[in-house]
Protein backbone atom coordinates (compact mmCIF):
# COMPACT_ATOMS: atom_id res chain seq x y z
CA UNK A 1 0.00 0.00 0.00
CA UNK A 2 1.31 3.32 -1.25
CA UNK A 3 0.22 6.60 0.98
CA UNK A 4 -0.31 9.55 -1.79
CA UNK A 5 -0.93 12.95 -1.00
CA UNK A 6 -2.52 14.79 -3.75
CA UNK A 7 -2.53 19.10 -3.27
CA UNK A 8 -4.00 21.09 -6.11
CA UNK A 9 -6.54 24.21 -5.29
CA UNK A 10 -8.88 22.93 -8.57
CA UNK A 11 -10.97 20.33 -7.09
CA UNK A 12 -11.94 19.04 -10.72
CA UNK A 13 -8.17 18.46 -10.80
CA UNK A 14 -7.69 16.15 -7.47
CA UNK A 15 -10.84 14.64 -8.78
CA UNK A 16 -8.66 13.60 -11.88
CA UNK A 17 -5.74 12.48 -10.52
CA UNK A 18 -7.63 10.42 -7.79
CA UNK A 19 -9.67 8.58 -10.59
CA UNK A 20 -6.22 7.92 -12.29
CA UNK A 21 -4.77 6.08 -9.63
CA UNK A 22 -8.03 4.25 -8.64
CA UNK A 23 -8.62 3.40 -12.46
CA UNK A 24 -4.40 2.06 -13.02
CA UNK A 25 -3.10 1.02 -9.44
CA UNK A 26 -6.78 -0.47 -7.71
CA UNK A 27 -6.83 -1.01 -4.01
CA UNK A 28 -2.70 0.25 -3.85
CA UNK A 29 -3.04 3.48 -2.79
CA UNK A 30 -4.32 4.86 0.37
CA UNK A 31 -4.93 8.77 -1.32
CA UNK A 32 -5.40 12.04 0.63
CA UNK A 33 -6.23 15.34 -0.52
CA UNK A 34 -5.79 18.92 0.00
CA UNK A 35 -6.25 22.36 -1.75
CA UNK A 36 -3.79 24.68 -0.16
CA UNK A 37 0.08 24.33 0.91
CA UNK A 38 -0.91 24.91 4.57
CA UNK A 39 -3.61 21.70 4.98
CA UNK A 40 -0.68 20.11 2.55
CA UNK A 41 2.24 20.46 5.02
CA UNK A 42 -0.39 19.48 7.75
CA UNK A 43 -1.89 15.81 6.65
CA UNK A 44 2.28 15.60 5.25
CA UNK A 45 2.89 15.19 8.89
CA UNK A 46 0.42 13.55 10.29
CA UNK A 47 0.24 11.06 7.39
CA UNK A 48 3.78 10.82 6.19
CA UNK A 49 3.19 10.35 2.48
CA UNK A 50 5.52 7.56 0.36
CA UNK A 51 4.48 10.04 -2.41
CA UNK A 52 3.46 13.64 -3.11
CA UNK A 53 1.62 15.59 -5.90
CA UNK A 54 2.03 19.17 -5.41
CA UNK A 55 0.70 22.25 -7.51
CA UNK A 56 2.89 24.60 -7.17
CA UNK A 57 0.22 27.64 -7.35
CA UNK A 58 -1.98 27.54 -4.62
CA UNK A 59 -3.30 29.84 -1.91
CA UNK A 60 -1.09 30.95 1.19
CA UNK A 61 1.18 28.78 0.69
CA UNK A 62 2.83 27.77 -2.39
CA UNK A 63 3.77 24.59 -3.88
CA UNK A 64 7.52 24.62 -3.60
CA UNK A 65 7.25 26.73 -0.22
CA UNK A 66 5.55 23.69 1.31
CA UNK A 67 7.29 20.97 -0.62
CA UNK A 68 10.51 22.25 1.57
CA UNK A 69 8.54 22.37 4.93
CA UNK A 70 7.22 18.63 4.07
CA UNK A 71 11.17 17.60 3.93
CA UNK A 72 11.45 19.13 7.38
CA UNK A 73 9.26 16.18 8.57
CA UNK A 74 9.02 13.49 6.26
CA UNK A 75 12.46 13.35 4.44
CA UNK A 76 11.38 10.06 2.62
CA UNK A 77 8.21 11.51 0.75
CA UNK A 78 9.03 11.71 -3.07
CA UNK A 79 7.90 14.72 -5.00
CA UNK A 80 6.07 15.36 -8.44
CA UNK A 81 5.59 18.81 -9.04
CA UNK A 82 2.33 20.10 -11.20
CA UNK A 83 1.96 23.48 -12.61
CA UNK A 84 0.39 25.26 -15.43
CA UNK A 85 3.45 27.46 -16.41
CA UNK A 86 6.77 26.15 -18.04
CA UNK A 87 8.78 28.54 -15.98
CA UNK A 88 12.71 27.95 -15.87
CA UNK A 89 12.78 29.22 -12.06
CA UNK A 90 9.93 26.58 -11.16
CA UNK A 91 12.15 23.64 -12.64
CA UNK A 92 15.09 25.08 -11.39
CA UNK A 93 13.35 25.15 -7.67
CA UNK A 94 12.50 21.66 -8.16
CA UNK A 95 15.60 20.27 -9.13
CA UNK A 96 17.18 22.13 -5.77
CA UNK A 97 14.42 20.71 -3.70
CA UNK A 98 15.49 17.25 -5.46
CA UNK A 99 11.64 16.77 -6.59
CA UNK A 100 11.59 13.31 -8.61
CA UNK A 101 9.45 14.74 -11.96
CA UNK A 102 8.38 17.81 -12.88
CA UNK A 103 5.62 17.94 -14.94
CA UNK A 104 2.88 20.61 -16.68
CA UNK A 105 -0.41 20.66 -16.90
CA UNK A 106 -3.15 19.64 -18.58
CA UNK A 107 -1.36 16.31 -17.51
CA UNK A 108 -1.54 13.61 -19.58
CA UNK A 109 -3.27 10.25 -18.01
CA UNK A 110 -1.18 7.81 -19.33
CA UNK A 111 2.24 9.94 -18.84
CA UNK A 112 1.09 10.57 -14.74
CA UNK A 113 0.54 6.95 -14.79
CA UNK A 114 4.03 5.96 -15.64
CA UNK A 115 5.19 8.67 -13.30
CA UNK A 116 3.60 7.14 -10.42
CA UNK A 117 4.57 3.94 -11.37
CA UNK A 118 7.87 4.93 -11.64
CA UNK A 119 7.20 6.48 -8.03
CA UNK A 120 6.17 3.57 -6.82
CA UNK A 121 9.16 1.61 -7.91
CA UNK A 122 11.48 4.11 -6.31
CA UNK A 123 9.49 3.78 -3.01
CA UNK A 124 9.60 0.09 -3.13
CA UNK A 125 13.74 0.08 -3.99
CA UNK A 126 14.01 2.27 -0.83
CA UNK A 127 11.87 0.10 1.56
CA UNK A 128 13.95 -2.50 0.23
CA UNK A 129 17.25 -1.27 1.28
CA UNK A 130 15.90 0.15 4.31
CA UNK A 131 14.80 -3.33 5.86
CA UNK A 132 17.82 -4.80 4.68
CA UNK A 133 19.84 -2.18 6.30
CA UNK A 134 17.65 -2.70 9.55
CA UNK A 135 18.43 -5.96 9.35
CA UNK A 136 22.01 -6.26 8.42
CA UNK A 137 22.17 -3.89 11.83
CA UNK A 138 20.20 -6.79 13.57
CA UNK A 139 22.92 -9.48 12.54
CA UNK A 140 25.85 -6.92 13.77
CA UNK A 141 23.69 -6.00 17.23
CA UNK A 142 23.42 -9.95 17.43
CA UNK A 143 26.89 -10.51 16.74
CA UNK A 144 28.32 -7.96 18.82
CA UNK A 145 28.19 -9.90 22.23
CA UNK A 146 29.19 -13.11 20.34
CA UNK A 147 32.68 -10.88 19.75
CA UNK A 148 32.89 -9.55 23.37
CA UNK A 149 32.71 -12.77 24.46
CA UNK A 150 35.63 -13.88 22.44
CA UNK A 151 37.51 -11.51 23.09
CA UNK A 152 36.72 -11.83 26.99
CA UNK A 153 37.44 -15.97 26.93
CA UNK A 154 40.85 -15.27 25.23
CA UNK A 155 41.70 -13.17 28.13
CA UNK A 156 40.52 -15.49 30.57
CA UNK A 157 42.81 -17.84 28.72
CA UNK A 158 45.64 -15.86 29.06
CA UNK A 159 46.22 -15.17 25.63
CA UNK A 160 48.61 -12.50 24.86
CA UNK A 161 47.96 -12.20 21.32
CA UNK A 162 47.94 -8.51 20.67
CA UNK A 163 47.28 -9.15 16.79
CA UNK A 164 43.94 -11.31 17.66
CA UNK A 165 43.10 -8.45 19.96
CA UNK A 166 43.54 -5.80 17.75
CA UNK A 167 41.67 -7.71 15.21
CA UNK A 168 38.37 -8.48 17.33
CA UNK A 169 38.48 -4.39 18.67
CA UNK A 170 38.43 -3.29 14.74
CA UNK A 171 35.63 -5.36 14.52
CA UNK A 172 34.14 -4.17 17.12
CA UNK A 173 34.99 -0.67 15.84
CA UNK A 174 37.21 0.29 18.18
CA UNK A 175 40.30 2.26 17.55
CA UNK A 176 42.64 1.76 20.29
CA UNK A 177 46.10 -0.31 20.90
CA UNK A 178 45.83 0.12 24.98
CA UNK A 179 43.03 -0.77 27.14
CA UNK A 180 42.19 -0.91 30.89
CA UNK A 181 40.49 -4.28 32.23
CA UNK A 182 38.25 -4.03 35.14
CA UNK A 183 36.47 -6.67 37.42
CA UNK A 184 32.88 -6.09 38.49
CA UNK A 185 31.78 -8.14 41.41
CA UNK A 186 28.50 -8.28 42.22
CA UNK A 187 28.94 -8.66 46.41
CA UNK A 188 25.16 -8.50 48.46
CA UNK A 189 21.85 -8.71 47.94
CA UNK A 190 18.85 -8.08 50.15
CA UNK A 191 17.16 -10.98 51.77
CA UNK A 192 19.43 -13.45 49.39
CA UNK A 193 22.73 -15.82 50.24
CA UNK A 194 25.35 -15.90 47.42
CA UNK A 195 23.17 -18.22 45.27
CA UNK A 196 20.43 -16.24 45.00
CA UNK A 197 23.13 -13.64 44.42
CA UNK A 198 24.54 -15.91 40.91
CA UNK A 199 20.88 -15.85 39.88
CA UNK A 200 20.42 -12.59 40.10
CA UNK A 201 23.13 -11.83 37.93
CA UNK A 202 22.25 -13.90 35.29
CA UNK A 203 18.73 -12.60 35.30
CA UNK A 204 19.71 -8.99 35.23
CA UNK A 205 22.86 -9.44 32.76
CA UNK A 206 21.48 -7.79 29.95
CA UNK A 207 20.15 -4.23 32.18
CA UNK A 208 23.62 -4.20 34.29
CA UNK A 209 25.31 -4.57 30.86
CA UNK A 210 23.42 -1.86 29.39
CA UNK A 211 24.65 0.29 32.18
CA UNK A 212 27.80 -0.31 31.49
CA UNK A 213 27.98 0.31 27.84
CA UNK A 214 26.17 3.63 29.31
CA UNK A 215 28.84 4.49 31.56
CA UNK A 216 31.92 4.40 28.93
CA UNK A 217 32.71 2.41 25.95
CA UNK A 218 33.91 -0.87 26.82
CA UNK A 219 33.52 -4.45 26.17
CA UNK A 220 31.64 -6.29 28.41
CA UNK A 221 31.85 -10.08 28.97
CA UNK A 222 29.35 -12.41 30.84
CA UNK A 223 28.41 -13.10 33.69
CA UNK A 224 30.27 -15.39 35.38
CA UNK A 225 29.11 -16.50 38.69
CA UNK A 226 28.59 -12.97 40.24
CA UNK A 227 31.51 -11.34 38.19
CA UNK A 228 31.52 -9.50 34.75
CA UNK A 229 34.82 -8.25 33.22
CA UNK A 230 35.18 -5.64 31.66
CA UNK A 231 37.53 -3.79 28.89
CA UNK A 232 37.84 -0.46 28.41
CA UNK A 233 39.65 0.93 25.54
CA UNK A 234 42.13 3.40 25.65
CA UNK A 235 44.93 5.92 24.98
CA UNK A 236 48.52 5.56 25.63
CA UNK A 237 48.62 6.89 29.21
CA UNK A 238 50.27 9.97 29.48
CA UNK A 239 49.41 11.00 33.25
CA UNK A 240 48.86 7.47 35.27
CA UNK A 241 48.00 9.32 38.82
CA UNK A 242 44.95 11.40 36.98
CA UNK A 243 44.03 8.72 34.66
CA UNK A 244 43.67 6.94 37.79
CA UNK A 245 41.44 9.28 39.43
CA UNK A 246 39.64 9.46 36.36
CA UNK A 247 39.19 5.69 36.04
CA UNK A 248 38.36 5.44 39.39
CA UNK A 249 35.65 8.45 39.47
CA UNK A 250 33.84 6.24 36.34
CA UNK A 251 33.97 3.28 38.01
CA UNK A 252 32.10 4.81 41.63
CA UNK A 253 29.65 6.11 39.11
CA UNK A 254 29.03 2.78 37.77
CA UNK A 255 29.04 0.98 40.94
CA UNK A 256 26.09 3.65 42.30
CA UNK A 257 24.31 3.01 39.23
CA UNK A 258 24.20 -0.60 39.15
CA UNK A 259 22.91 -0.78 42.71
CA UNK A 260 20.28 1.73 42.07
CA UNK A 261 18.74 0.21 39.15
CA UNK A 262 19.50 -3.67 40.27
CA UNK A 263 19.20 -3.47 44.16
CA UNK A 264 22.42 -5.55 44.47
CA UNK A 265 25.95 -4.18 45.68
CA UNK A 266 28.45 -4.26 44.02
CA UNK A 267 32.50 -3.39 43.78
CA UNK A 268 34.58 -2.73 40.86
CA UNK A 269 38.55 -3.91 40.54
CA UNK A 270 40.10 -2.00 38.41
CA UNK A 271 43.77 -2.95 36.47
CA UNK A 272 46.80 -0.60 34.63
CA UNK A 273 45.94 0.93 31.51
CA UNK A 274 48.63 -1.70 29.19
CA UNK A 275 49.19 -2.12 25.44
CA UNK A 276 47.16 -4.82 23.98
CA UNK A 277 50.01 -7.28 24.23
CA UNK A 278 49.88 -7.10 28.19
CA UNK A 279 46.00 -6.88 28.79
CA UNK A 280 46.72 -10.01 30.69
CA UNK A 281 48.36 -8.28 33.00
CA UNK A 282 45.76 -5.49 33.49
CA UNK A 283 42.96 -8.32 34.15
CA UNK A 284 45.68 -10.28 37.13
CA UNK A 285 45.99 -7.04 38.57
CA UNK A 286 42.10 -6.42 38.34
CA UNK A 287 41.41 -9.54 39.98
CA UNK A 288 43.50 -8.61 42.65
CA UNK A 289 41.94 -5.26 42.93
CA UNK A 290 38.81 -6.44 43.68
CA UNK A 291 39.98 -9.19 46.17
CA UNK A 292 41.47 -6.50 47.98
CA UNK A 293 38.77 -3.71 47.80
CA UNK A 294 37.10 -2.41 50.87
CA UNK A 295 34.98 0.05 49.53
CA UNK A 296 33.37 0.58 46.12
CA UNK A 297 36.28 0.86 43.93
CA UNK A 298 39.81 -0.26 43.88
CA UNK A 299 42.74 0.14 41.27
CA UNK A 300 45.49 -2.10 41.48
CA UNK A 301 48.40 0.86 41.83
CA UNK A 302 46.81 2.04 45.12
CA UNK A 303 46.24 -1.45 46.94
CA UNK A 304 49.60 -1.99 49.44
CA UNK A 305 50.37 -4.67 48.04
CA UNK A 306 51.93 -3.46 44.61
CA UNK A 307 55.28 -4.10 44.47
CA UNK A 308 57.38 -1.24 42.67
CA UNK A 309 60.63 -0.82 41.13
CA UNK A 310 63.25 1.54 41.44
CA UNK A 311 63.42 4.65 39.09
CA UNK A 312 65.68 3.80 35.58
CA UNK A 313 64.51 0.00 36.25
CA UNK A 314 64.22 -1.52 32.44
CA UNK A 315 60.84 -3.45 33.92
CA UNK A 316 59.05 -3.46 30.72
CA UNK A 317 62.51 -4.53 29.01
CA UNK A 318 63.02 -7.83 31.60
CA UNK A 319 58.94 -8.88 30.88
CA UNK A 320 59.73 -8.82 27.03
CA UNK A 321 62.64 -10.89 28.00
CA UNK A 322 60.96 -13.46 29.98
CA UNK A 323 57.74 -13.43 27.33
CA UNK A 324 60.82 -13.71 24.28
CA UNK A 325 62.17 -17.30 26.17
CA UNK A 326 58.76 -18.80 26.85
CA UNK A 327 57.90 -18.16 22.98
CA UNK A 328 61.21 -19.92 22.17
CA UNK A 329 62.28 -17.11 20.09
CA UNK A 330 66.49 -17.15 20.89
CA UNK A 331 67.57 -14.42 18.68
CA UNK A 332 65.15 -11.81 20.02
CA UNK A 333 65.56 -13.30 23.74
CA UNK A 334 69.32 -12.98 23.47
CA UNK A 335 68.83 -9.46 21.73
CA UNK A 336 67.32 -7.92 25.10
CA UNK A 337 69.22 -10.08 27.59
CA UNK A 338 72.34 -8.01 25.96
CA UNK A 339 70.68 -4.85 26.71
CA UNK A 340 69.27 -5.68 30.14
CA UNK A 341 73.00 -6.45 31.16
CA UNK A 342 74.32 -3.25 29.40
CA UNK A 343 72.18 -1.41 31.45
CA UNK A 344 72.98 -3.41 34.96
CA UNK A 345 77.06 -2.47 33.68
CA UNK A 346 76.17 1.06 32.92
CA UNK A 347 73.94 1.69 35.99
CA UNK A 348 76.32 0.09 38.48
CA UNK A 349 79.61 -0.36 37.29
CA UNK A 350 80.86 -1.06 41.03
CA UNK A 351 78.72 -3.66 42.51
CA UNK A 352 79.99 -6.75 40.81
CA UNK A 353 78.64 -9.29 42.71
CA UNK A 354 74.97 -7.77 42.30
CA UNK A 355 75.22 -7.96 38.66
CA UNK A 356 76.57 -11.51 39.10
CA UNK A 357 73.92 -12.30 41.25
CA UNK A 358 71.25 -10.19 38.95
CA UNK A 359 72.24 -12.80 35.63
CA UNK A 360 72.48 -16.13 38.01
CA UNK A 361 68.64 -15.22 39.46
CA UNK A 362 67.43 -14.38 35.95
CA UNK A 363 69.05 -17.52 34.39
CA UNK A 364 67.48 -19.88 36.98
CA UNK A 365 63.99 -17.67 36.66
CA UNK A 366 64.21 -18.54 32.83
CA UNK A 367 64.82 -22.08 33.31
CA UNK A 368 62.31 -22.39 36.11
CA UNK A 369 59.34 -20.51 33.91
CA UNK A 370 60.40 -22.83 30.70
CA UNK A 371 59.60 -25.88 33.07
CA UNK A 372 56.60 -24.56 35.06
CA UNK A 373 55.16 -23.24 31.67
CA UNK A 374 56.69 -24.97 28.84
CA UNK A 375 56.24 -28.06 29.82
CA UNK A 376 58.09 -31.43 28.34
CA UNK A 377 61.36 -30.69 30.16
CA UNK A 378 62.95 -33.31 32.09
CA UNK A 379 64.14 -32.45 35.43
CA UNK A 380 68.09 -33.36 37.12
CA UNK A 381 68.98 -32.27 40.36
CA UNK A 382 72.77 -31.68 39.41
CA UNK A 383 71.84 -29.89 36.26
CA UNK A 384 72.87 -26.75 37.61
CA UNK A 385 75.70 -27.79 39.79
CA UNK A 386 78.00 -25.41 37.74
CA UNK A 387 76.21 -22.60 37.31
CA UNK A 388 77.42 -20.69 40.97
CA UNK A 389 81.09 -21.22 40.48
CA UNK A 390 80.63 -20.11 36.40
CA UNK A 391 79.08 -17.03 37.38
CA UNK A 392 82.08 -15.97 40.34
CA UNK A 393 85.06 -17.36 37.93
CA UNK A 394 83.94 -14.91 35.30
CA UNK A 395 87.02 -12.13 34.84
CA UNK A 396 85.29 -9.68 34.08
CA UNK A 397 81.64 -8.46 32.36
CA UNK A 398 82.11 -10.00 28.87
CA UNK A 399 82.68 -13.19 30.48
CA UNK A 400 79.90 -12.81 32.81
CA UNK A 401 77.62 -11.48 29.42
CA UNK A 402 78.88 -14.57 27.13
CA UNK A 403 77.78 -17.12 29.74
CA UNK A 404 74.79 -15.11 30.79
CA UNK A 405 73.47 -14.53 26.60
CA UNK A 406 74.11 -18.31 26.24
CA UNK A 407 72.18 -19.66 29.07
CA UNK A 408 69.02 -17.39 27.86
CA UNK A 409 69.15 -18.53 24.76
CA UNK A 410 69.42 -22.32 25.78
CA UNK A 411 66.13 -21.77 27.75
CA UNK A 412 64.63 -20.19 24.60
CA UNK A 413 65.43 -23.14 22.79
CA UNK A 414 64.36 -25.53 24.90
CA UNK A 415 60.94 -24.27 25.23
CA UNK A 416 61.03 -23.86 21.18
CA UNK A 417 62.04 -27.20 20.71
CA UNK A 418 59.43 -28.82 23.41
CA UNK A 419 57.00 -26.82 21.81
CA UNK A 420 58.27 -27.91 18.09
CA UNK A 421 57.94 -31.98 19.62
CA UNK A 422 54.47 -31.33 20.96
CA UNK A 423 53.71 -29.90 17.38
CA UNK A 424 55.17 -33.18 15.55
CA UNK A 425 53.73 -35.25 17.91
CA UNK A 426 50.19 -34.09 17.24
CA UNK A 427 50.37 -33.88 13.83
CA UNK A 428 52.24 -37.02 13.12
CA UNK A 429 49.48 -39.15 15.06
CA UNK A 430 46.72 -37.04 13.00
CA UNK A 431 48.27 -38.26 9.52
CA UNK A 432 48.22 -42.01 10.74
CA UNK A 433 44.50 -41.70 12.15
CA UNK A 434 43.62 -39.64 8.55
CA UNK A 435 45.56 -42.24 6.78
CA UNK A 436 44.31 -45.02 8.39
CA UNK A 437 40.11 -43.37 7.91
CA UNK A 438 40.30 -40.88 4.99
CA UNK A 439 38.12 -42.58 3.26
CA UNK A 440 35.44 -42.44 5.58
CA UNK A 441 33.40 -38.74 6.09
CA UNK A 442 36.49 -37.85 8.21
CA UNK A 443 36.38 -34.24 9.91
CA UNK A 444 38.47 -31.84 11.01
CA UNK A 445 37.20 -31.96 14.53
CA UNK A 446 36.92 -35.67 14.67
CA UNK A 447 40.59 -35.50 13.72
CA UNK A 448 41.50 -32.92 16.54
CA UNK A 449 39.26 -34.87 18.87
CA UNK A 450 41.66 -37.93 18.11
CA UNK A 451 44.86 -35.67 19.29
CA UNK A 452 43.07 -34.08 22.37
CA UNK A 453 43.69 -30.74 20.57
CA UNK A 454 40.70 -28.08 19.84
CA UNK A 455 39.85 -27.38 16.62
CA UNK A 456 40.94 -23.92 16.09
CA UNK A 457 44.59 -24.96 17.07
CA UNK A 458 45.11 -27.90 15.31
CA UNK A 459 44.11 -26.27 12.07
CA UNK A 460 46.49 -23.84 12.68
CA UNK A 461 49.12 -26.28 13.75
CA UNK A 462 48.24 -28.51 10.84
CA UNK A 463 49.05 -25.39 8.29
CA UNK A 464 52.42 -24.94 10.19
CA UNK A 465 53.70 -28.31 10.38
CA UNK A 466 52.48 -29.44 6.88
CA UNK A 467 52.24 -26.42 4.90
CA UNK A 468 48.99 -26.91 3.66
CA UNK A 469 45.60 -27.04 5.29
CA UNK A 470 43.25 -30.07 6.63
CA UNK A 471 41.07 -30.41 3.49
CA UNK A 472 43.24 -30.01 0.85
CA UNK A 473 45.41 -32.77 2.33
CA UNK A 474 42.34 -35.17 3.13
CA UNK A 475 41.34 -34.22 -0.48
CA UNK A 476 45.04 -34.96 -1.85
CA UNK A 477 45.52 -37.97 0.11
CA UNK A 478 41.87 -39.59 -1.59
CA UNK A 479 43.10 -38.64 -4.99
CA UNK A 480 46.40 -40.44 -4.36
CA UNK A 481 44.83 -43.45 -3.28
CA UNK A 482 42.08 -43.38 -6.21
């Protein structure tokens, strides 16, 4: 059904253009009338017309004059213009006012037909694209927790893969390489014990996360037992102490709100503002913060227990170290244990048995973390019975470096080369099971299922370790055969 608004002061005329559209477009058109601009612009926004035929000479009002006050309200009504004079100024008006025909009277019946057909087309193209916009937004509104909870799990997971990050915040649509995590703990509700507490978080998810996304932009993850973490992107920080106070101000504002509107307390943990490649480290300290919180809001760098460094301390240099050796990657782990121990040389030239102690501690850390965390190592009791006299026989610093570089580097390769076996391992016992059942329906998560591997990860180690991925090799392997 098409709503028409016909406005002509010549009542023989609307009586015309009325039968028209009865007579070519029968039970389509829902048609109004009106004989001056004024009662025009009037049922225009009451009614909101798919279509318009406007004289332009009529009382008060003209045509044009209340063609532009009809955009004002109804921005989707499309325009022919009528008029008895084949003025250039009138067609020049109506091409500003973007009518969509322009045409002079005594209309023909047959050419105003195939105008409002035409019309009509154009009205149906735009409904089109509107609902299909509407519901492409749907899908993304749909999706959009589906992403904040993947992005939330891989945190949880302690997945320090700023790339994947960066990735799920772009489609997210946000802009930002640093973030702050935060904890939100739902603590006390009236008349309830802590299980009544979990319930009540569940059931009132989807208002306290709407207060959230109120509060600041963010993404929120779900609720978890009477928790909800949260991420809030951000700029590098320039000023920690008032970014602090800042983060902190939000977060009492949040806290107030959530009671208000929910009835439950709550308290809100909140970690260091980090570059996406430590938002792990944000969400620890988080976690902490809100273990440790004794009023509404706590942020990690004001809870006593924060340990500090001194001033000049390369802190962010020694965790890129440490991260370097667990990823196995010797080069780069060598490359900044060379500059940690320049600056331990530069800084305190003196105190040689602190720097000897300094690259003994951080060489048994190493080892200890590649153990603990890489996993596959075999551990000997003497292993390190040299390591205390190696470090005091050193002559001097470049013999203290040398041994120091090539004990980080062992660690880095033997957590590349455990990791490398595990790799093998798994995908040398997936080509036997595919080999021994490709010709079977044979998936890709039965396979992974065989190797007590997820999906997503064997795929990924499967392209690594064989170059190619799962179907294509299934697929090569049946050709082979056949």
């Amino acid at each position: 059904m098409y709503k028409i608004l016909l406005a002509d002061d010549e009542g023989i005329e609307l009586d015309a253009l009325t039968f028209i559209l009865e007579k070519n477009f029968p039970g389509q058109c829902a048609v109004q009338t009106a004989k001056t601009g004024y009662d025009a612009v009037e049922l225009a926004e009451r009614s909101r017309p798919d279509i318009a035929v406007m004289d332009i000479r009529m009382p008060g009002i003209n045509g044009m004059e209340a063609i532009s006050a009809i955009q004002a309200t109804s921005p989707g009504t499309l325009f022919i213009v009528l008029t008895a004079y084949d003025k250039f100024e009138y067609a020049k008006e109506a091409i500003r006012l973007s009518v969509f025909e322009f045409l002079t009277k005594p209309v023909n019946r047959l050419v105003f037909a195939d105008v409002m057909r035409r019309a009509m087309s154009r009205v149906d193209s735009e409904r089109k694209a509107r609902s299909s916009a509407l519901k492409t937004r749907e899908r993304i509104e749909n999706m959009l927790p589906v992403l904040e909870n993947s992005f939330v799990y891989m945190l949880l997971m302690q997945n320090d893969d700023a790339t994947a990050y960066a990735r799920l915040f772009d489609l997210l649509g946000i802009d930002s390489k640093y973030a702050t995590v935060m904890v939100l703990e739902l603590t006390r509700m009236l008349g309830g014990d802590m299980l009544d507490l979990g319930i009540k978080a569940s059931e009132g998810y989807t208002a306290i996360r709407g207060l959230i996304k109120e509060s600041f932009p963010c993404v929120v993850g779900p609720a978890m037992a009477n928790r909800i973490l949260i991420i809030r992107p951000a700029e590098e920080p320039e000023n920690e102490y008032y970014e602090r106070l800042l983060l902190i101000e939000q977060g009492r504002a949040l806290a107030h709100r959530v009671e208000d509107k929910s009835g439950v307390e709550c308290k809100l943990g909140i970690g260091t503002t980090v570059a996406l490649t430590r938002l792990c480290e944000s969400y620890s300290q988080a976690v902490k913060a809100v273990k440790h919180c004794k009023g509404i809001v706590s942020h990690f760098n004001d809870l006593p227990i924060v340990s500090d460094y001194e001033g000049g301390y390369p802190a962010e240099r020694e965790k890129h170290l440490e991260d370097m050796i667990l990823r196995g990657d010797a080069q780069s782990a060598a490359a900044d244990a060379e500059v940690f121990f320049q600056w331990m040389v530069e800084r305190y030239p003196e105190h040689d048995m602190a720097i000897r102690l300094k690259a003994l501690e951080f060489v048994m850390r190493a080892e200890y973390n590649v153990f603990h965390e890489g996993g596959g190592l075999k551990y000997h009791f003497l292993d390190r019975d040299d390591y205390l006299p190696s470090v005091l026989a050193a002559e001097n610093y470049e013999e203290l470096k040398a041994w120091f570089l090539r004990k980080i580097a062992e660690s880095a390769r033997n957590a590349s080369s455990k990791a490398n076996e595990k790799a093998s391992h798994i995908i040398l016992k997936a080509r036997v099971f595919i080999d021994r059942n490709f010709h079977r329906d044979l998936t890709l998560e039965e396979v992974s299922r065989e190797v007590h591997v997820s999906p997503y990860y064997f795929s990924k180690l499967f392209k690594e370790q064989t170059g190619d991925n799962f179907i294509n090799y299934l697929t090569l392997r049946r050709v082979e055969t056949a």
